[in-house]
C-alpha atoms as a PDB file:
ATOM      1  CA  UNK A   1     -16.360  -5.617   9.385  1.00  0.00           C
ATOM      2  CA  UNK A   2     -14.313  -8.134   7.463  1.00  0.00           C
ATOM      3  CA  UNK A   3     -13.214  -5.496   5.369  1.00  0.00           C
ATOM      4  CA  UNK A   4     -12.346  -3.132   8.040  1.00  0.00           C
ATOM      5  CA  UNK A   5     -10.076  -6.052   9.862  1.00  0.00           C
ATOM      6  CA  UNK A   6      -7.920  -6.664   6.931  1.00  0.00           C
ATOM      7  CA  UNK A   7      -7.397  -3.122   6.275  1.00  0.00           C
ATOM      8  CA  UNK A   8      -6.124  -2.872   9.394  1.00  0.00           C
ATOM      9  CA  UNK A   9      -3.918  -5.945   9.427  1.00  0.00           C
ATOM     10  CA  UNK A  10      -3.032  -4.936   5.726  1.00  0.00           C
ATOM     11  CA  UNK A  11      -1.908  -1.155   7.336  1.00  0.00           C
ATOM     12  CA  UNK A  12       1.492  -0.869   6.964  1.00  0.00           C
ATOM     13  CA  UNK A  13       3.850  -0.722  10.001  1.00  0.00           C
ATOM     14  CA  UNK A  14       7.421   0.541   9.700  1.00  0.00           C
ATOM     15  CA  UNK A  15      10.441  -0.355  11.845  1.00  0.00           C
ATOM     16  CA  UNK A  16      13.543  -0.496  10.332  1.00  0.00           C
ATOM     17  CA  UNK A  17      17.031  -0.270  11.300  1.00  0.00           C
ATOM     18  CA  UNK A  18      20.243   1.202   9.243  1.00  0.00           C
ATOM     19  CA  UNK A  19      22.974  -1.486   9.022  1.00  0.00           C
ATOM     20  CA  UNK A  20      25.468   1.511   8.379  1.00  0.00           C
ATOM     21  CA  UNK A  21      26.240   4.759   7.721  1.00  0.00           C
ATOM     22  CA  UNK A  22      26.873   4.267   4.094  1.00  0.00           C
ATOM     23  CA  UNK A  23      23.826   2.439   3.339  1.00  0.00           C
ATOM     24  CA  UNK A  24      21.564   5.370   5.605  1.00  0.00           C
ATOM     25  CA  UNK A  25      23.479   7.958   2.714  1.00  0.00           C
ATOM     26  CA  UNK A  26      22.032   5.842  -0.164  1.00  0.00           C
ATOM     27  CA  UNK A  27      18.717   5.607   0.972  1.00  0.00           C
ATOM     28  CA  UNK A  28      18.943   9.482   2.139  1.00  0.00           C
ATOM     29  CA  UNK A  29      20.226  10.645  -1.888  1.00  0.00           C
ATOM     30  CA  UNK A  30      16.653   9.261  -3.466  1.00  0.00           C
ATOM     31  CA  UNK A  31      14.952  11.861  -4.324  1.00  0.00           C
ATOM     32  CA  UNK A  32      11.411  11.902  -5.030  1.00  0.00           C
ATOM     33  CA  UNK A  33      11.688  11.433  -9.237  1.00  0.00           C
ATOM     34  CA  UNK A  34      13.572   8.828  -9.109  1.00  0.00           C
ATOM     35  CA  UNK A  35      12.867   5.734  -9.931  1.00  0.00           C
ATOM     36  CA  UNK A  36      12.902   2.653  -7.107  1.00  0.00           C
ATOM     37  CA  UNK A  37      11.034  -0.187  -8.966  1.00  0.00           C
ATOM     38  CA  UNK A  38       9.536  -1.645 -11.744  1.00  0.00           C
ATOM     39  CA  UNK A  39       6.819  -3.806 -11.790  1.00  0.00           C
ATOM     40  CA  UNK A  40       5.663  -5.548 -14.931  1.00  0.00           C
ATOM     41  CA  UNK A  41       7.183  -2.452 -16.870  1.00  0.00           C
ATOM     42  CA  UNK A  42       5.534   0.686 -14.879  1.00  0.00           C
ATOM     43  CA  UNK A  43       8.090   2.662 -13.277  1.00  0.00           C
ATOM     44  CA  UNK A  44       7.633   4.091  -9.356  1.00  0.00           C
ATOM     45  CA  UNK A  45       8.777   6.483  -8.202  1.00  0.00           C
ATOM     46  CA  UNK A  46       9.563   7.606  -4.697  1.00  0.00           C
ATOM     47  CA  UNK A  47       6.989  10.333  -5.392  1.00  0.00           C
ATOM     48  CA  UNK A  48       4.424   7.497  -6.066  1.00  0.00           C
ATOM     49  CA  UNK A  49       5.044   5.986  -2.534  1.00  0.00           C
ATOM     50  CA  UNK A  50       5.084   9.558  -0.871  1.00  0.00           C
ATOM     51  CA  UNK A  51       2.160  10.434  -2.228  1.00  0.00           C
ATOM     52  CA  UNK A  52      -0.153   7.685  -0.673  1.00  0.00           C
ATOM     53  CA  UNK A  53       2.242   7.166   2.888  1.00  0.00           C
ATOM     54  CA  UNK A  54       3.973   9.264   4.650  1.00  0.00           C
ATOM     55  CA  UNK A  55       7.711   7.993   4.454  1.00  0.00           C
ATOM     56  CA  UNK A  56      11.068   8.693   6.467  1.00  0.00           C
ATOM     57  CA  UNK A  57      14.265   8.355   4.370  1.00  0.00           C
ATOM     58  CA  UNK A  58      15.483   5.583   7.067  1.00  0.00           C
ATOM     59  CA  UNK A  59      12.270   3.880   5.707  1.00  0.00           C
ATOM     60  CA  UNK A  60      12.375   3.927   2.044  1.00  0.00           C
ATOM     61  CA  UNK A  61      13.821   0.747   1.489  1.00  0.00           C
ATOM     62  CA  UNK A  62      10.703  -1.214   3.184  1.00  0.00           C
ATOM     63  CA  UNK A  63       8.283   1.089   1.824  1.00  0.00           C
ATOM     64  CA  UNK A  64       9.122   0.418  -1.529  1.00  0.00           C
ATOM     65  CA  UNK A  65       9.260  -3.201  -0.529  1.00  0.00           C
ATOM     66  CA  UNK A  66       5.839  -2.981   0.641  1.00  0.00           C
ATOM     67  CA  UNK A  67       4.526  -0.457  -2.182  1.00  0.00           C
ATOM     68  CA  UNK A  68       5.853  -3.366  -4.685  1.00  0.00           C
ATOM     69  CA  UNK A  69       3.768  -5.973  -2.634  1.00  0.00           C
ATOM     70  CA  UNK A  70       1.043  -4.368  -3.067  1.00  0.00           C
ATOM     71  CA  UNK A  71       1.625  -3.442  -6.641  1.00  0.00           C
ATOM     72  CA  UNK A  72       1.217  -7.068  -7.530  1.00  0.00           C
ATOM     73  CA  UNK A  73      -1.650  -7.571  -5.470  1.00  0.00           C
ATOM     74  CA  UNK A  74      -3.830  -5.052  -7.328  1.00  0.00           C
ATOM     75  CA  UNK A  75      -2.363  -6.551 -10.432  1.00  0.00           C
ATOM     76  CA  UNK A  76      -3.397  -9.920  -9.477  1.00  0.00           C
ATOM     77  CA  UNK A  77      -6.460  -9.284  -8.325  1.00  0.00           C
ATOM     78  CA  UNK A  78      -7.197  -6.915 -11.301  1.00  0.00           C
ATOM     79  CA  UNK A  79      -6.109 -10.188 -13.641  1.00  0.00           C
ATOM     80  CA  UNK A  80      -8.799 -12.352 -12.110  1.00  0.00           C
ATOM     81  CA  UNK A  81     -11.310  -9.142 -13.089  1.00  0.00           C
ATOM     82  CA  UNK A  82     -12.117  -8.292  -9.899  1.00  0.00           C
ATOM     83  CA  UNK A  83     -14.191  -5.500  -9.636  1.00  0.00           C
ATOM     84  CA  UNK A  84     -14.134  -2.494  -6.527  1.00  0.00           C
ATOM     85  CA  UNK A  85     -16.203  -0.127  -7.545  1.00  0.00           C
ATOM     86  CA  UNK A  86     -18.928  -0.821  -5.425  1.00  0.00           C
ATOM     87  CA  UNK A  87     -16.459  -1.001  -2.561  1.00  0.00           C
ATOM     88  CA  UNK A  88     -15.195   2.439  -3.623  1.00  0.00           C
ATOM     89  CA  UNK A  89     -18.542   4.229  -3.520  1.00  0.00           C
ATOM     90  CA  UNK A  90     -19.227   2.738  -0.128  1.00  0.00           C
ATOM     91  CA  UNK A  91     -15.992   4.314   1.403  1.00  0.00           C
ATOM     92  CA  UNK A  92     -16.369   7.481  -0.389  1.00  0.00           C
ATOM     93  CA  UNK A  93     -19.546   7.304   1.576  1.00  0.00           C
ATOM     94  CA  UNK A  94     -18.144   6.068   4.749  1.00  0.00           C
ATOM     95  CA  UNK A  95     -15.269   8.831   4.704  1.00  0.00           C
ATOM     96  CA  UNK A  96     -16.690  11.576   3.041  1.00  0.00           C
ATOM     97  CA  UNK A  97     -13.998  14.740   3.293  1.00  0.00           C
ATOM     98  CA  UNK A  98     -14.225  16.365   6.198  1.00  0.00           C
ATOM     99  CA  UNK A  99     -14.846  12.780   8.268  1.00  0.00           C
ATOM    100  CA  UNK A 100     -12.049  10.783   7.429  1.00  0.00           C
ATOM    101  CA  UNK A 101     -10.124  10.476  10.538  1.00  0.00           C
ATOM    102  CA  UNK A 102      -7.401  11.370   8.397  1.00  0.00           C
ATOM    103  CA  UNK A 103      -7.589  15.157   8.019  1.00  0.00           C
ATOM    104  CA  UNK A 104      -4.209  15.976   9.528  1.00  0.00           C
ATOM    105  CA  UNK A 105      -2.335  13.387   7.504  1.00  0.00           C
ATOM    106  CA  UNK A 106      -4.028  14.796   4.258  1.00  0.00           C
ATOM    107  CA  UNK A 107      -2.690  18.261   4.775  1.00  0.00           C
ATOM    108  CA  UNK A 108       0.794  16.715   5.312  1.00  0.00           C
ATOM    109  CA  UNK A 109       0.348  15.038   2.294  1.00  0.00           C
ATOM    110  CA  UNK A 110      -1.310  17.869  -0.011  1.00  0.00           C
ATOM    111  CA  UNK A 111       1.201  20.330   1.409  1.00  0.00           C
ATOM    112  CA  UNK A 112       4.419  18.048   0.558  1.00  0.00           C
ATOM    113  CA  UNK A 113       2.564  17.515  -3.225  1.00  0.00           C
ATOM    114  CA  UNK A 114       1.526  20.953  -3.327  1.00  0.00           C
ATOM    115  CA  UNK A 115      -2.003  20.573  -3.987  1.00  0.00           C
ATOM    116  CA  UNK A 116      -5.214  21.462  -2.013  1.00  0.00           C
ATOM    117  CA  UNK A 117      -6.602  19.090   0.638  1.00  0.00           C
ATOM    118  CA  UNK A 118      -9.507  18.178  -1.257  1.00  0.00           C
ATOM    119  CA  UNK A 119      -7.206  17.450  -4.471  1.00  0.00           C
ATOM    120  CA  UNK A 120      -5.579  14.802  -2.142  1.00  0.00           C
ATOM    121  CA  UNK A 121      -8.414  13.775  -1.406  1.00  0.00           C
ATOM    122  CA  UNK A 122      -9.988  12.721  -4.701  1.00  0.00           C
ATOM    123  CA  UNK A 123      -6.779  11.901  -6.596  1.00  0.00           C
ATOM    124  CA  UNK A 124      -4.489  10.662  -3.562  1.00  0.00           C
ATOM    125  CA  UNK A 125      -7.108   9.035  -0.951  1.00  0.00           C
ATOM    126  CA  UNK A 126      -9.211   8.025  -3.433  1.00  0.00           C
ATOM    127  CA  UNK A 127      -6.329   5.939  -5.035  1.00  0.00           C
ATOM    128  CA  UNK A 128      -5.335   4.512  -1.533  1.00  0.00           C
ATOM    129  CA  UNK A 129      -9.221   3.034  -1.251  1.00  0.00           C
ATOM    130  CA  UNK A 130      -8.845   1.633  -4.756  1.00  0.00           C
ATOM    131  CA  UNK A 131      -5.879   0.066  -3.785  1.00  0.00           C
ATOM    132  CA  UNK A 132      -6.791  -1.638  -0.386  1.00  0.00           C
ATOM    133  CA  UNK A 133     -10.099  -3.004  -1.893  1.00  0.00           C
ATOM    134  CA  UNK A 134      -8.369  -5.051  -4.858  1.00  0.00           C
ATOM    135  CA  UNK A 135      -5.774  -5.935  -1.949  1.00  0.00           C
ATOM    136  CA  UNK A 136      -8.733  -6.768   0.493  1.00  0.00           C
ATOM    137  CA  UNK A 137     -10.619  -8.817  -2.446  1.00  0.00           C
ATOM    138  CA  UNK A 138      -8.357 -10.641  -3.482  1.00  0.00           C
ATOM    139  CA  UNK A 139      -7.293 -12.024  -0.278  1.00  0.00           C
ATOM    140  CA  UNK A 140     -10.981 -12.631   0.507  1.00  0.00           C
ATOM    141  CA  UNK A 141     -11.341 -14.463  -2.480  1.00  0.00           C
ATOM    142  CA  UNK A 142      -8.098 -16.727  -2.265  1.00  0.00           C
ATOM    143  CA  UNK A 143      -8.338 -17.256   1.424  1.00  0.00           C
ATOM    144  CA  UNK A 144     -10.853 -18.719   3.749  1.00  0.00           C
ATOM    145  CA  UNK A 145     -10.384 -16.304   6.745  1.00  0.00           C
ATOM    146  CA  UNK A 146     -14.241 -16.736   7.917  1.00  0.00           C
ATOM    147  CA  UNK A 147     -13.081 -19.758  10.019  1.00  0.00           C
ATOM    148  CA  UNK A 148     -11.204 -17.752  12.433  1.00  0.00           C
ATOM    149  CA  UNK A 149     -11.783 -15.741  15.749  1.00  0.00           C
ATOM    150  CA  UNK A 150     -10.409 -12.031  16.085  1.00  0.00           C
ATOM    151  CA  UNK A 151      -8.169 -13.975  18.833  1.00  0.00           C
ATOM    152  CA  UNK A 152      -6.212 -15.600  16.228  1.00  0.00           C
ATOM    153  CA  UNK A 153      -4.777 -12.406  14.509  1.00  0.00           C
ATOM    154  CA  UNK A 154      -0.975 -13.981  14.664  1.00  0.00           C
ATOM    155  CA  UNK A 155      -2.608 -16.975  12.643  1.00  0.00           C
ATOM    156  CA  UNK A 156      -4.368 -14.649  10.281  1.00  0.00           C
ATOM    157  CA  UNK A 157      -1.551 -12.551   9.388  1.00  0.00           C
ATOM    158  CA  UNK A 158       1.085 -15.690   8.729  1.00  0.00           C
ATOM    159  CA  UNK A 159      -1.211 -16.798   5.875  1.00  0.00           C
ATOM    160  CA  UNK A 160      -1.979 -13.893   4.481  1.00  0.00           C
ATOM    161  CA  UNK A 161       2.040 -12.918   4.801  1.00  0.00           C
ATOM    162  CA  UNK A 162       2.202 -16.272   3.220  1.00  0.00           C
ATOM    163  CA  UNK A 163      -0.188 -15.480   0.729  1.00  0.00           C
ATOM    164  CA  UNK A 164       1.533 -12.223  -0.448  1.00  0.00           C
ATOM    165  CA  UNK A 165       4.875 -13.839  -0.641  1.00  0.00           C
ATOM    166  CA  UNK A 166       3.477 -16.175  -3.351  1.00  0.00           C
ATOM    167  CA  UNK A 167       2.034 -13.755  -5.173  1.00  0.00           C
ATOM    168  CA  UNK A 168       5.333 -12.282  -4.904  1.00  0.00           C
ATOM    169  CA  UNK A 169       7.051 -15.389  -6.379  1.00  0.00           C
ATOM    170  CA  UNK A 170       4.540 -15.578  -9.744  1.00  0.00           C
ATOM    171  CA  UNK A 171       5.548 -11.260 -10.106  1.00  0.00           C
ATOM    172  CA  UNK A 172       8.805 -11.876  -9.372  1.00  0.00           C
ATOM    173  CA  UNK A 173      10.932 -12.104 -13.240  1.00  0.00           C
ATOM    174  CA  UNK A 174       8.587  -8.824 -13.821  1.00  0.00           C
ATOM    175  CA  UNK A 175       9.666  -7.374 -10.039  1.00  0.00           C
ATOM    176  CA  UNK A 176      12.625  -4.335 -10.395  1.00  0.00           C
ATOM    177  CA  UNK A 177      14.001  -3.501  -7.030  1.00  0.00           C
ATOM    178  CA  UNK A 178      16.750  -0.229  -7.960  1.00  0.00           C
ATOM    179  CA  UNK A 179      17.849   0.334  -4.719  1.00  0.00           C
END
């Protein structure tokens, strides 16, 4: 259940606003080989981000924000030698293909990278899982969140925002931003 709750507070949420015409252009000329950051010498591209979210080219800019974030969360957590693959095999389990509640987002995504669903699927879905566990274990291992009630969600998310900005600061001489 743990898990579950900070996937969900972990899910990204996108609302951004253009301060201009001329920055909405910029954002709008990426295009999906290009590459928007570097992180500790591996290069993403806008083709990494699309492939695991489903982006809008007003969005880019926090998405790649956030896809960095979470970049140096897996690398954190994968520096400490945490280990998922337990985790992994119990989602796979838990959200077998087919019972996902994610079906129509998968053929989104598997159309746009031209692959079947089921190549999302294991490649694509499988990556996002990998991804939220280190996220999910290292937070659980950092912070004490046992101590508080579902009611204190605003409380919850401040120190784990806190938390990610810190990691953040130790990344950030190996953190790339190229927009």
């Amino acid at each position: 259940m743990k898990f579950l709750l900070l996937l969900l507070l972990l899910t990204v949420s996108v609302a951004c606003s253009n301060d201009g015409a001329e920055e909405e252009e910029n954002f709008m000329a990426v295009k999906d080989e290009d590459v928007v950051a570097v992180v500790k010498g591996k290069e993403i591209t806008l083709k990494d981000i699309r492939s695991l979210y489903f982006v809008e080219d007003q969005d880019i800019p926090i998405m790649v924000e956030k896809f960095v974030q979470e970049e140096v969360m897996v690398l954190e957590a994968k520096s400490m030698g945490i280990d998922v693959s337990e985790e992994l095999e119990s989602m796979e389990l838990l959200f077998p293909l087919g019972n996902t509640g994610n079906e129509d987002f998968f053929e989104i995504q598997a159309d746009y990278l031209d692959i079947t669903v089921e190549e999302y699927y294991e490649e694509y879905f499988k990556e996002r899982i990998e991804r939220d566990a280190y996220v999910n274990y290292l937070i659980n291992e950092r912070l004490d969140l046992s101590n508080y009630g579902l009611d204190e969600s605003e409380v919850i998310d401040k120190e784990i925002n806190d938390f990610i900005s810190s990691v953040w600061d130790e990344y950030e001489e190996d953190i790339e931003i190229l927009l």
